[in-house]
Protein backbone atom coordinates (compact mmCIF):
# COMPACT_ATOMS: atom_id res chain seq x y z
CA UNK A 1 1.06 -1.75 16.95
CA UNK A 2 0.37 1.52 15.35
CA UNK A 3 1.33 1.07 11.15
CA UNK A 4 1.93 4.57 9.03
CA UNK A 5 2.50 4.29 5.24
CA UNK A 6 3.96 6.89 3.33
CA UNK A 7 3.74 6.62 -0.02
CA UNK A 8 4.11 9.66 -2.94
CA UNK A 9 4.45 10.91 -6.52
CA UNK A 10 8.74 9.86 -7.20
CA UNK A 11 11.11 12.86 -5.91
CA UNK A 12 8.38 14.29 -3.21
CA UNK A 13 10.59 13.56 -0.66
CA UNK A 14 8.60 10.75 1.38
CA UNK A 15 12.27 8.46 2.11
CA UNK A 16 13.06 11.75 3.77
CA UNK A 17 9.71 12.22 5.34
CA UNK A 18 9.34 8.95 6.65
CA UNK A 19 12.98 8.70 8.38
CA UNK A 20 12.39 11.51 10.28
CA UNK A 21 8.86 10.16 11.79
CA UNK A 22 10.94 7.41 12.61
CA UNK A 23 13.49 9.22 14.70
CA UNK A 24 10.65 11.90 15.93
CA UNK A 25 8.81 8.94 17.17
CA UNK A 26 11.99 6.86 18.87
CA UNK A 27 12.97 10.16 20.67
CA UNK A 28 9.86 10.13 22.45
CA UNK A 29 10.66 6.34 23.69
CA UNK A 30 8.49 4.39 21.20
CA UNK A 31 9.97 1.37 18.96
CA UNK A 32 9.77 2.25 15.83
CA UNK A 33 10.85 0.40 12.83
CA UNK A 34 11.28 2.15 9.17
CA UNK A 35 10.47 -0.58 6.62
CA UNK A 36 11.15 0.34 2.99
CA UNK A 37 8.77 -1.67 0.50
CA UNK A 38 10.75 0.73 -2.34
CA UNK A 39 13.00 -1.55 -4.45
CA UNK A 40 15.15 1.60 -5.39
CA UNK A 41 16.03 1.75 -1.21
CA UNK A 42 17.02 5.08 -0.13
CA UNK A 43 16.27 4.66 3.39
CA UNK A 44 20.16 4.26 4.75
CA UNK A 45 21.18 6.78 2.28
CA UNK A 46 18.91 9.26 4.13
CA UNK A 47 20.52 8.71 7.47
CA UNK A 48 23.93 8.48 6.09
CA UNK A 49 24.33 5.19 7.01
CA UNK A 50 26.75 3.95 3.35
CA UNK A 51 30.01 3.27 5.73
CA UNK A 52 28.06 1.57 8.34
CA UNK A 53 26.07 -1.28 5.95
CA UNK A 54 28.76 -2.75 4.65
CA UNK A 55 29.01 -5.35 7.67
CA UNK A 56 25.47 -5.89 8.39
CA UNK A 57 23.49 -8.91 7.16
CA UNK A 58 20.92 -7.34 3.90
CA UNK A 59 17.62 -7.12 4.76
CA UNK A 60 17.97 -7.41 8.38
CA UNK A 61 16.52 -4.77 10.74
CA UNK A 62 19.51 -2.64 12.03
CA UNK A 63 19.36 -0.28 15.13
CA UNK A 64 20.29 3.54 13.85
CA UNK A 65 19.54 5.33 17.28
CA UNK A 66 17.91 4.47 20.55
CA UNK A 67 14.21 3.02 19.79
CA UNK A 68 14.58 2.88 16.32
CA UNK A 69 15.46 0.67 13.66
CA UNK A 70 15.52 0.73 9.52
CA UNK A 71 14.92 -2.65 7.62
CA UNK A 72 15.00 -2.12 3.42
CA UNK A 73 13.77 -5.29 2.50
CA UNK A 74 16.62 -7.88 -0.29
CA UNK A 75 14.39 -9.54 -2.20
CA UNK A 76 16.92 -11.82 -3.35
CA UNK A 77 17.34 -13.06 0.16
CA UNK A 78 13.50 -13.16 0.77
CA UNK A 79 12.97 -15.57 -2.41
CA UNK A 80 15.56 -18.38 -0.17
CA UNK A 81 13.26 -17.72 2.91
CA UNK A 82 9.67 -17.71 1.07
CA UNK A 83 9.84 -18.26 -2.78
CA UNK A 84 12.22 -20.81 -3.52
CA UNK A 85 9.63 -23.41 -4.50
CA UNK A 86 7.94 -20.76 -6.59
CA UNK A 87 10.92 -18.69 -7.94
CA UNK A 88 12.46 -22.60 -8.66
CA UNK A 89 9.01 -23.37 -10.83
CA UNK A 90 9.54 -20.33 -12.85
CA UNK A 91 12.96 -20.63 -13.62
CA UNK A 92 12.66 -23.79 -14.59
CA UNK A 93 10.13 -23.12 -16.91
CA UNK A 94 11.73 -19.85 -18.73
CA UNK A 95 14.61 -22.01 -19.34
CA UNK A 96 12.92 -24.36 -20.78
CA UNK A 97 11.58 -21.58 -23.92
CA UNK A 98 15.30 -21.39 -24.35
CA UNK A 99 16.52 -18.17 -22.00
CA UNK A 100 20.20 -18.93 -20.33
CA UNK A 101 20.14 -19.73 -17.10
CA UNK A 102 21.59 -17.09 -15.53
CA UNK A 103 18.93 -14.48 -17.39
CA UNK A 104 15.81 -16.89 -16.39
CA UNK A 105 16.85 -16.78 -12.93
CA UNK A 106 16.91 -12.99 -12.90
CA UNK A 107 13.63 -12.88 -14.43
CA UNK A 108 12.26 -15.58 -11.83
CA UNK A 109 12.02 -12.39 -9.60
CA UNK A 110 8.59 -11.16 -11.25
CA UNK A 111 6.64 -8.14 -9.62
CA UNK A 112 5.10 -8.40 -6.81
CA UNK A 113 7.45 -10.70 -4.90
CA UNK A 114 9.12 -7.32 -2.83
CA UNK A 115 5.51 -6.19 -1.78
CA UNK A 116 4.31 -9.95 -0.40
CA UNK A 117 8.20 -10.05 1.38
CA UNK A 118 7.35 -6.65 3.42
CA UNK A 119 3.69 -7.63 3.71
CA UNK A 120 4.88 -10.83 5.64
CA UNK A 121 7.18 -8.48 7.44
CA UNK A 122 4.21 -6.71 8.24
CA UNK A 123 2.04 -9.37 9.51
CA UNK A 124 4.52 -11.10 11.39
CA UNK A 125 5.73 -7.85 13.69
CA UNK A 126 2.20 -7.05 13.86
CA UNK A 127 1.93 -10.69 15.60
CA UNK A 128 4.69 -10.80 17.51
CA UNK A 129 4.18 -7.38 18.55
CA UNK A 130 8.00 -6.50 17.90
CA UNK A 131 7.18 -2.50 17.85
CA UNK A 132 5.08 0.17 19.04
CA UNK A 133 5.08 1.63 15.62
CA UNK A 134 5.79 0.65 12.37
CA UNK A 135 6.65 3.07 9.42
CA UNK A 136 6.47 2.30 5.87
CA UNK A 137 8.47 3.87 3.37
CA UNK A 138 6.57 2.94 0.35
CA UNK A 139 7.41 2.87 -3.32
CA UNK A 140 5.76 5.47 -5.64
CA UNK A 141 2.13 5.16 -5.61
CA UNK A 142 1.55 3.30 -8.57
CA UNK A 143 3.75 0.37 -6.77
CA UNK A 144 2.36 0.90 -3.54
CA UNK A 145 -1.46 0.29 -4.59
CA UNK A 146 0.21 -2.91 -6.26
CA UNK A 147 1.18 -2.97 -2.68
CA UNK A 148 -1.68 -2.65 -1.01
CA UNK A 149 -3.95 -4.97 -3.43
CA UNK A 150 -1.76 -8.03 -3.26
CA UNK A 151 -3.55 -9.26 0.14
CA UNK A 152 -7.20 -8.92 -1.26
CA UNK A 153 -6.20 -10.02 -4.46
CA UNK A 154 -3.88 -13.54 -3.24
CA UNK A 155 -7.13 -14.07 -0.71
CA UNK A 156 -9.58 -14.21 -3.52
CA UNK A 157 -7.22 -16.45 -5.30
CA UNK A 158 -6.91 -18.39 -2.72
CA UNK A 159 -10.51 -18.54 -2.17
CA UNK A 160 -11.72 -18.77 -5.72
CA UNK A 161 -9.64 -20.87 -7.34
CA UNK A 162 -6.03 -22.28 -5.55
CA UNK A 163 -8.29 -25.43 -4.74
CA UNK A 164 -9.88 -26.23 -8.12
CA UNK A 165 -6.60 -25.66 -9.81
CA UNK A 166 -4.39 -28.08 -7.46
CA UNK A 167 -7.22 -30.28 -7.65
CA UNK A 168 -7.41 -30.11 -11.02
CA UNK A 169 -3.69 -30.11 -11.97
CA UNK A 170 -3.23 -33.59 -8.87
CA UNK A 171 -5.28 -35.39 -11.77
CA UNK A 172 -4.13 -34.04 -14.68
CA UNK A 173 -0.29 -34.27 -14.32
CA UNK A 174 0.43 -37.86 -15.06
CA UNK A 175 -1.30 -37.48 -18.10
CA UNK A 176 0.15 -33.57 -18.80
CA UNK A 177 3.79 -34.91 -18.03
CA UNK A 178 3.19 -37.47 -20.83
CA UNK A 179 2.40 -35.31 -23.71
CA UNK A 180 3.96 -31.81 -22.53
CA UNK A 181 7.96 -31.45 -22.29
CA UNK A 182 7.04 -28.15 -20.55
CA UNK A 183 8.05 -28.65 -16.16
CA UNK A 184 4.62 -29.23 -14.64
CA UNK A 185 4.31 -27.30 -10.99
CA UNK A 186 4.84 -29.78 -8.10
CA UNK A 187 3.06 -30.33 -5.03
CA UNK A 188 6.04 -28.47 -3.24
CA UNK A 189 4.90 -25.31 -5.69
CA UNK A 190 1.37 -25.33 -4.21
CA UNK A 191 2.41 -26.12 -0.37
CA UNK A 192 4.99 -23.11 -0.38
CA UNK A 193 2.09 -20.95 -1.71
CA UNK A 194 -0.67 -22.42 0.54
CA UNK A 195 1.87 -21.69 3.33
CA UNK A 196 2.64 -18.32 2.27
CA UNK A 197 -1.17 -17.31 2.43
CA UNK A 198 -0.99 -18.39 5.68
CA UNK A 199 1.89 -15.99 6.66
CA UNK A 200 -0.01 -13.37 4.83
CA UNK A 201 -3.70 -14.22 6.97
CA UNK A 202 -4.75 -11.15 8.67
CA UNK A 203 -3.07 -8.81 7.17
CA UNK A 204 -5.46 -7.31 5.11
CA UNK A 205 -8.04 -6.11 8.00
CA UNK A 206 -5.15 -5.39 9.52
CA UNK A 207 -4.29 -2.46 7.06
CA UNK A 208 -7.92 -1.80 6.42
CA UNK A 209 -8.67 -0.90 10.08
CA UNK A 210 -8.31 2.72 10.50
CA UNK A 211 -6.94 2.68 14.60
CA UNK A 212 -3.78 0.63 13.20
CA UNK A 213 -2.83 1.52 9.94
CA UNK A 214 -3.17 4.77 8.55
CA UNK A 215 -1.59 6.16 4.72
CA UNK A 216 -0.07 9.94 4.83
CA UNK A 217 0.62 11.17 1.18
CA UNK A 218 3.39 13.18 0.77
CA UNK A 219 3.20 15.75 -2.11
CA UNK A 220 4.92 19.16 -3.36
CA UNK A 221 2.62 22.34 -4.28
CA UNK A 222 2.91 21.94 -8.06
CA UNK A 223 0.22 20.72 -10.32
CA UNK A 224 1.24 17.39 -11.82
CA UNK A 225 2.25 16.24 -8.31
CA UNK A 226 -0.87 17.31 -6.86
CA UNK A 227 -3.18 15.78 -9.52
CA UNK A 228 -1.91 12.54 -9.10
CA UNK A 229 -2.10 12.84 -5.27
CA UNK A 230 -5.49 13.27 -5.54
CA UNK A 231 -5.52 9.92 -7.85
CA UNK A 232 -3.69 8.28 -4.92
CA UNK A 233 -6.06 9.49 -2.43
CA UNK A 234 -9.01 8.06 -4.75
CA UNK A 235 -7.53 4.99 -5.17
CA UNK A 236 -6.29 3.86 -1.17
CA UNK A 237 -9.94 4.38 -0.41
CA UNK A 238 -11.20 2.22 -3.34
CA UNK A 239 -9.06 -0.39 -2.01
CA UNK A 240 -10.12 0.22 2.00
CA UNK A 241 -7.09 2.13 3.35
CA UNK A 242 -7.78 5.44 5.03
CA UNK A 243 -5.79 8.77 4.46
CA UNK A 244 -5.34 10.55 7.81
CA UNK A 245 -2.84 13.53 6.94
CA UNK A 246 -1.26 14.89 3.18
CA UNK A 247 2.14 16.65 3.47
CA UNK A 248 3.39 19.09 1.36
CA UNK A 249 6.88 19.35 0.71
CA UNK A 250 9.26 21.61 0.11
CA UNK A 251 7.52 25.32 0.19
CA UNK A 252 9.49 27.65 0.08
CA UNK A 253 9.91 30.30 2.98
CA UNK A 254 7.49 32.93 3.52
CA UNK A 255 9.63 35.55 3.55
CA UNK A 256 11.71 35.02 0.95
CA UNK A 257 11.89 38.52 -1.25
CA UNK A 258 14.42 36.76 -4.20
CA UNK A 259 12.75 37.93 -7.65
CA UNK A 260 13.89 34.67 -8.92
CA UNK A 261 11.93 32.59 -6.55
CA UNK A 262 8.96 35.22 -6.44
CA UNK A 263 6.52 33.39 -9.27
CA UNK A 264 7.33 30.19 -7.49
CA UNK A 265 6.58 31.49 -4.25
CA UNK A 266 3.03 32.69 -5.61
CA UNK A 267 2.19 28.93 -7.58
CA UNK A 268 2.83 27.14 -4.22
CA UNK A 269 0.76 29.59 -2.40
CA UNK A 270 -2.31 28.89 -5.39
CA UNK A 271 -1.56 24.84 -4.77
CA UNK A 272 -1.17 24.60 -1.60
CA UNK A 273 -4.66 26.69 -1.20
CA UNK A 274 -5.98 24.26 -3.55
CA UNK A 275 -4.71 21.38 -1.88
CA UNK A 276 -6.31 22.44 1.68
CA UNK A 277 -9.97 22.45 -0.57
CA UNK A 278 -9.04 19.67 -2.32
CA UNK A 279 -8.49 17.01 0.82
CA UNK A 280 -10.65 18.89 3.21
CA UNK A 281 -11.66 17.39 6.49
CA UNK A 282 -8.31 15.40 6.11
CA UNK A 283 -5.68 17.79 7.78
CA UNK A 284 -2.66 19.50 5.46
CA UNK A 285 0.98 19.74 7.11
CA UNK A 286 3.67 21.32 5.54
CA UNK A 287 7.12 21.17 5.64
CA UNK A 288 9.87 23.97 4.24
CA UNK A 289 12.37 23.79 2.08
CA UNK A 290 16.18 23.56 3.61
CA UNK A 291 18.50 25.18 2.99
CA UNK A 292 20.70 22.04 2.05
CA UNK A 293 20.21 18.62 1.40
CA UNK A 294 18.25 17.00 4.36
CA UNK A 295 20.57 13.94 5.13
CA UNK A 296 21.68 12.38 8.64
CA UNK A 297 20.57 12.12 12.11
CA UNK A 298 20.33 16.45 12.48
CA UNK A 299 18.53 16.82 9.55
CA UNK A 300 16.06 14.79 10.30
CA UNK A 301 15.59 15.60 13.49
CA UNK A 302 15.33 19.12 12.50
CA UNK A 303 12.51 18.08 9.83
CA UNK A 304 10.60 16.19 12.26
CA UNK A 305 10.44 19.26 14.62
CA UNK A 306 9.02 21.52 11.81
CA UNK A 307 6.41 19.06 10.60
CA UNK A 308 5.00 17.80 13.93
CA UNK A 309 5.36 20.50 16.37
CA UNK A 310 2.63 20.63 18.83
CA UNK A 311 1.28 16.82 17.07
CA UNK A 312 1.92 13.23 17.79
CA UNK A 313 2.75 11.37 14.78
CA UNK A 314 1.88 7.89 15.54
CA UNK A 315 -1.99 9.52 16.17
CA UNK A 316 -4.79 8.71 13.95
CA UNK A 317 -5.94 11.63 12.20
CA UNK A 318 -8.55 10.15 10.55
CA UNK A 319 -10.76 6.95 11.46
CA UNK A 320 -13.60 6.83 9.36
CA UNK A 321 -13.06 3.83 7.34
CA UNK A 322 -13.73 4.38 3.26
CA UNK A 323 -16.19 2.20 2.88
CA UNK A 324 -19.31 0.95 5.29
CA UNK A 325 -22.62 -0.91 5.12
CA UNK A 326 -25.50 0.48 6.29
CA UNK A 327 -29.09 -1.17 7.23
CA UNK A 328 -32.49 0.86 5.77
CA UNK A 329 -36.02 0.61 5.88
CA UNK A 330 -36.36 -2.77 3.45
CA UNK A 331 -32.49 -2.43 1.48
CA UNK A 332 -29.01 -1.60 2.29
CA UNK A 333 -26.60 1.04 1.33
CA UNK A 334 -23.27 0.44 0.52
CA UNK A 335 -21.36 4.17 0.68
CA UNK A 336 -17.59 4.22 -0.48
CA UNK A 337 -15.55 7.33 0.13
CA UNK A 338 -14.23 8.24 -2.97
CA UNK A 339 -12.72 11.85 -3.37
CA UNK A 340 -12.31 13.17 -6.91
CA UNK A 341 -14.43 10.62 -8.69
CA UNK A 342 -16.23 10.93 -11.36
CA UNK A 343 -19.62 9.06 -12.55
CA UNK A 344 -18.29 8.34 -15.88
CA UNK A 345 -15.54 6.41 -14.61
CA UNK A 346 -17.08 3.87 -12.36
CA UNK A 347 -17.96 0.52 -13.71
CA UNK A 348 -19.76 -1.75 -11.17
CA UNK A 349 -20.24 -5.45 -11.70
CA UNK A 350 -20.90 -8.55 -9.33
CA UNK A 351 -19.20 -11.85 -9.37
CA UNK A 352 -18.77 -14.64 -6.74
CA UNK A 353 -20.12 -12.85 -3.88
CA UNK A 354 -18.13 -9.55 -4.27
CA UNK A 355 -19.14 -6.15 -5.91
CA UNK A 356 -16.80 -5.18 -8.29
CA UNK A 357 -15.63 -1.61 -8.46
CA UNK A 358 -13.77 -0.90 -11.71
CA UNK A 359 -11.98 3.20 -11.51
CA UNK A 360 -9.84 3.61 -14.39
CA UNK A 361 -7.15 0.64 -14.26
CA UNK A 362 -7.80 0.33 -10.78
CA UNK A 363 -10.12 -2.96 -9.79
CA UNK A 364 -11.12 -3.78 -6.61
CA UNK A 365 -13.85 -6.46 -5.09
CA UNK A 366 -15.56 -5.16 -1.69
CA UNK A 367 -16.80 -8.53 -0.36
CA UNK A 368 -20.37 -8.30 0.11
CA UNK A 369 -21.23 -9.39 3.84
CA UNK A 370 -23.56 -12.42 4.21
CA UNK A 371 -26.17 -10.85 5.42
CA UNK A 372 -26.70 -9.33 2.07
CA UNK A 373 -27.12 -12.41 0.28
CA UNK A 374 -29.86 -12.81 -1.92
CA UNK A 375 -29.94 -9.07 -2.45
CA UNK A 376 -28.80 -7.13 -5.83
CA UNK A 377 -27.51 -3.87 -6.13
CA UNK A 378 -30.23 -1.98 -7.94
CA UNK A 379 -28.67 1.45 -7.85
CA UNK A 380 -25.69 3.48 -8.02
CA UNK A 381 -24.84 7.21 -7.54
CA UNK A 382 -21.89 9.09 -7.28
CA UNK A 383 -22.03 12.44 -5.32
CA UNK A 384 -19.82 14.80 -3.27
CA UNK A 385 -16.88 12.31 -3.49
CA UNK A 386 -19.01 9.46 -2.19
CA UNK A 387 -20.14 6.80 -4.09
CA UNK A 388 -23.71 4.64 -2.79
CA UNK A 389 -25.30 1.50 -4.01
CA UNK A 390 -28.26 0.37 -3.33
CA UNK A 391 -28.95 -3.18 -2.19
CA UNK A 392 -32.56 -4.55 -2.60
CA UNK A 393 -33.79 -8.40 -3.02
CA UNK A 394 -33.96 -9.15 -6.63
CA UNK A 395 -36.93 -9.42 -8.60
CA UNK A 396 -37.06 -13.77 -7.89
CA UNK A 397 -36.51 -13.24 -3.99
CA UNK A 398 -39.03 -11.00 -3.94
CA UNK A 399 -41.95 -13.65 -5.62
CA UNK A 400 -40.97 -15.67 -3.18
CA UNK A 401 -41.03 -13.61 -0.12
């Protein structure tokens, strides 16, 4: 199964984008399935679809055309199917501080629970191998690298410390339940979370491995989009995803002789140049402005004619993964991909077995492979968007060797 994510700055028009890759890719007789992971859905609005929801089940996948089906995922139907335990726990305990009922239930629903619902969407198509392609119509980026580093993040949890902490808590409680009025979690709280790492196994390679899953950033030729498209592209390779294609949305026509448009006309031109330096050998498309609101089966269809003509979407543009060990004469190099990075913004550190990259508010651990063990990374440089660190045997292997 082929997975494309398309994520963007709010407003760039990736909803839009990513609905008509979805009907592009059923007319040519592949499966597709459009999964929003955006909690503000917009996915049936952009097919037109208000009139026709109204008697479908929320949160199922429903069939808009031949091929092709949209799924925008409830996340107050997902918490009955996968959080109840959880969601139950934290209730419990906000009403305990004193919050009504009603207003600790809503606020059961903490971040992250949408993302790990699609994720085990994800995961469980991939599995089953329900579709030939699977789109995701992601939340702005900030919420889709949330997105993206909930399976590293619940696997080192998992790995690190869900065991000490059950363990921990098994002999504890009797002696917590007597001196605490606070609700102490239950061995139902730690199964339904054990069993939702299970759901969730795989899924990380799965969107780390360039032939699969693939992210295409969708952007407009204006400066504060375009910054933080490069911060996007920065931060999907920190956290192992590869970029394949960046769309620009919205220029407007080349021929268009309106004074009033004219200086905007010129500042797209000056972005959109930048833009082809900026993600260079990753390929630019472009899509132009309509003349009305792109809504509906037509409108789509007509978008997804102008952006892919002559290209297959559900291709893989780009398959160099962002980060890679290498072997050397006596050390190893470590080489992460990082457009637009600067030295002074890296902080590296090392802590149970993973390197630790630190960009900004961004934090991701790279697990160090076991071959490596018993080496130290020594050095660090950051050059040409690329960051390297060295791996030698420390100073006590080395004595002993």
């Amino acid at each position: 199964m082929r997975i494309l994510l398309y994520t963007g700055k709010g407003g760039v028009g990736k909803t839009t984008v990513a609905a008509a890759t979805g009907l592009t890719l059923a007319a040519r007789g592949l499966r597709t399935l459009v999964l929003s992971v955006d909690a503000a859905h917009s996915l049936a609005d952009a097919f037109d679809l208000d009139g026709r929801l109204a008697d479908k089940r929320r949160g199922a996948p429903m069939s808009v055309a031949e091929n092709l089906w949209i799924q925008e995922v409830d996340v107050t139907e997902e918490i009955g199917r996968h959080w109840q335990d959880i969601s139950g726990y934290v209730a419990t305990l906000l009403a305990v501080t004193g919050i009504e009922e009603v207003l600790a239930e809503e606020l059961a629903v903490f971040p992250g629970m949408e993302e790990v619902s699609a994720l085990l969407y994800v995961n469980r198509y991939a599995r089953e191998g329900a579709y030939d392609v699977l789109i995701l119509d992601c939340a702005p980026t900030g919420e889709s690298l949330r997105f993206v580093s909930l399976p590293p993040t619940l696997d080192w949890y998992m790995k690190k410390l869900f065991r000490v902490e059950r363990s921990l808590l098994k002999v504890a409680r009797p002696m917590a339940e007597r001196v605490t009025s606070l609700p102490i979690p239950s061995e139902r709280y730690f199964d339904n979370v054990k069993e939702l790492a299970g759901k969730l196994d795989g899924v990380d390679a799965l969107l780390k491995d360039p032939a699969t899953t693939t992210v295409r950033l969708v952007t407009n030729a204006e400066k504060i989009v375009l910054r933080e498209t490069q911060r996007a592209f920065m931060y999907f390779g920190l956290y192992g995803l590869t970029v394949d294609a960046v769309i620009v949305n919205r220029l407007l026509p080349q021929g268009l002789a309106d004074p009033f448009f004219g200086k905007w006309r010129r500042t797209q031109d000056r972005f959109l140049s930048e833009a082809r330096g900026y993600f260079d050998p990753v390929p630019i498309w472009t899509v132009p402005l309509e003349d009305d609101q792109v809504v509906g089966a037509a409108g789509l269809a007509k978008l997804g004619a102008a952006l892919y003509a002559g290209l297959d979407p559900a291709a893989s543009f780009r398959t160099t993964p962002p980060y890679r060990f290498q072997k050397k004469p006596g050390h190893y190099v470590l080489t992460l991909d990082l457009p637009f990075v600067q030295k002074e913004d890296v902080e590296l550190a090392v802590a149970s077995g993973d390197l630790i990259v630190t960009i900004g508010n961004f934090r991701h651990h790279v697990p160090i492979p076991r071959t490596l063990s018993g080496l130290v990374p020594t050095k660090a440089r950051v050059e040409a968007g690329r960051l390297t660190v060295r791996f030698e045997r420390g100073a006590a292997e080395a004595e002993r060797g």
